[in-house]
Protein backbone atom coordinates (compact mmCIF):
# COMPACT_ATOMS: atom_id res chain seq x y z
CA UNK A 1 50.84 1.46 54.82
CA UNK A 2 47.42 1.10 56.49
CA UNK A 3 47.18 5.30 57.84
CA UNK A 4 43.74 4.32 59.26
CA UNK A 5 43.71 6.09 63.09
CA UNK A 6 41.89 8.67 64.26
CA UNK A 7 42.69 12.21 63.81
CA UNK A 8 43.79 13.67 66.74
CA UNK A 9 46.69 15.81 68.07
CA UNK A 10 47.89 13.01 70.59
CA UNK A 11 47.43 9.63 71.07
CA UNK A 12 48.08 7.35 74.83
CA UNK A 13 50.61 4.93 74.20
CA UNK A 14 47.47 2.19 75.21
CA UNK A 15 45.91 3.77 71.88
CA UNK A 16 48.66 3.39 69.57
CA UNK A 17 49.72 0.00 71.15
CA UNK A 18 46.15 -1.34 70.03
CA UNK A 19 46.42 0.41 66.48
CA UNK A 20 49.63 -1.16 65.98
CA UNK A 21 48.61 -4.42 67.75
CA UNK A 22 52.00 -4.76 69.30
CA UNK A 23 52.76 -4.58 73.43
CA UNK A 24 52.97 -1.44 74.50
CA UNK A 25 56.51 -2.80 76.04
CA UNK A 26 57.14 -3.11 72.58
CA UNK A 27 56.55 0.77 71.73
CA UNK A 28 59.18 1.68 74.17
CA UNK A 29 61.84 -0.32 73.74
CA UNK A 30 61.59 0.47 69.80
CA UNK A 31 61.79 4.28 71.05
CA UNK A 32 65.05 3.19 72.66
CA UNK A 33 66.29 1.76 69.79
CA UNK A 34 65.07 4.62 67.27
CA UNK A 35 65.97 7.99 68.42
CA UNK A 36 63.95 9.62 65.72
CA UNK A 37 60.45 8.47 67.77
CA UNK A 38 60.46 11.26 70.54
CA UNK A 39 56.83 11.16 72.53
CA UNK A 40 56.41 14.24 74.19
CA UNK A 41 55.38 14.21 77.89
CA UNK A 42 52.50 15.16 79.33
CA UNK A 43 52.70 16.89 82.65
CA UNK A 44 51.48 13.39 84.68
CA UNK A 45 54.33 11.77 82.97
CA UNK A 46 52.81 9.88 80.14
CA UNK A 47 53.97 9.59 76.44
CA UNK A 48 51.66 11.08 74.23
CA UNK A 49 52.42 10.63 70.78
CA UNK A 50 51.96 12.67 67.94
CA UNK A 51 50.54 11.50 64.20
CA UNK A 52 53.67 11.77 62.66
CA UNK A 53 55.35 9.83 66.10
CA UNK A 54 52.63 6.81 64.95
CA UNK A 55 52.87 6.86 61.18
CA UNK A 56 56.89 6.77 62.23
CA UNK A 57 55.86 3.10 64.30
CA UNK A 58 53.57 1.72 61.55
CA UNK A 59 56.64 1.99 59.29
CA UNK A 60 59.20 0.75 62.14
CA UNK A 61 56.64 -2.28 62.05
CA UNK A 62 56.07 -2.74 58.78
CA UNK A 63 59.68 -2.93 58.61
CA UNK A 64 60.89 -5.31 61.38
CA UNK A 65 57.86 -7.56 60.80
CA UNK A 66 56.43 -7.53 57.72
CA UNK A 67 59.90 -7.14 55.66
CA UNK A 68 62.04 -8.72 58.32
CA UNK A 69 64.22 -6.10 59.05
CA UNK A 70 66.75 -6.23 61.70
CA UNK A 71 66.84 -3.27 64.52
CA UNK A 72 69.96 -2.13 62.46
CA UNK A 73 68.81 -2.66 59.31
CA UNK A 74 65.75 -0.68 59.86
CA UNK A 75 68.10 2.09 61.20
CA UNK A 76 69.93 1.87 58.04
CA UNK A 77 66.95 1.95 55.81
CA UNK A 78 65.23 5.03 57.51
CA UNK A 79 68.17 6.93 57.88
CA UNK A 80 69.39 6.42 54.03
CA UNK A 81 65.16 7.63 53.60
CA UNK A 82 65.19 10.48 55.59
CA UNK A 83 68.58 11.84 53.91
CA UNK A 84 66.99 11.15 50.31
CA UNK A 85 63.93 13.40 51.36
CA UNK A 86 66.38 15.75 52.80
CA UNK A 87 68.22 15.71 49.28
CA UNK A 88 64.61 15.94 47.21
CA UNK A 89 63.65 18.78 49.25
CA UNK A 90 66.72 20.65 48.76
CA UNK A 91 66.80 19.68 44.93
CA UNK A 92 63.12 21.64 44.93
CA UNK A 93 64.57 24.63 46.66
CA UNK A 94 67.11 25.11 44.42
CA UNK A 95 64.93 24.79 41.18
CA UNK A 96 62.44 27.06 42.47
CA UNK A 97 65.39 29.54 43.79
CA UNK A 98 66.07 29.03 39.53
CA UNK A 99 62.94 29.94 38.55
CA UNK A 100 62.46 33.04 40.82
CA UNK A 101 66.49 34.96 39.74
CA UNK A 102 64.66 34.02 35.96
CA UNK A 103 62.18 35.92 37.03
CA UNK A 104 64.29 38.57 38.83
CA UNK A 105 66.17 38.83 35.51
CA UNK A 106 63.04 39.45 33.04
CA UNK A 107 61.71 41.65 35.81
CA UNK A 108 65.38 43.70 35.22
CA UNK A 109 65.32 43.32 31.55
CA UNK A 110 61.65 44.97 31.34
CA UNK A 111 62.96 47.76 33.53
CA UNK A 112 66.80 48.58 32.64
């Protein structure tokens, strides 16, 4: 996935429209449809979005236009993704919770 914007905190939905070369019409009815894209607002009213907001698009894109994903089937797809990083993550945690009562236990065994 081309990550080739600018790096900056926010971005005017006129700035992602043109990195993503779709409508910005486009942007907000896809932010209708996935509840995960939340721009915040600024306090004139406009969406600014984040980096993370934008790599979220390219992928929505990449998905519905490159691979031909339907609207659902993209919601399928990046749900199922987000709870298999949820599961990795969690996986981590509880090898490095492992490693550290190993630890705790030679740290014990040295002492007692």
């Amino acid at each position: 996935m081309d990550t080739n914007f600018p790096d900056k905190a926010y971005f005017r939905i006129g700035e992602v429209s043109k990195l993503l070369q779709v409508e910005p019409y486009v942007i907000r009815f896809w932010e209708t449809e996935f509840k995960s894209l939340k721009p915040v607002r600024a306090a004139s009213g406009h969406r600014l979005y984040r980096k993370k907001d934008v790599e979220a698009l390219l992928l929505i894109k990449k998905l519905l236009h490159e691979q031909r994903f339907t609207i659902s089937g993209a919601k399928q797809y990046l749900l199922k993704a987000s709870r298999d990083k949820a599961t990795a993550e969690a996986d981590g945690d509880r090898q490095r919770l492992v490693e550290i009562k190993k630890g705790l236990i030679g740290i014990r065994n040295l002492i007692g």
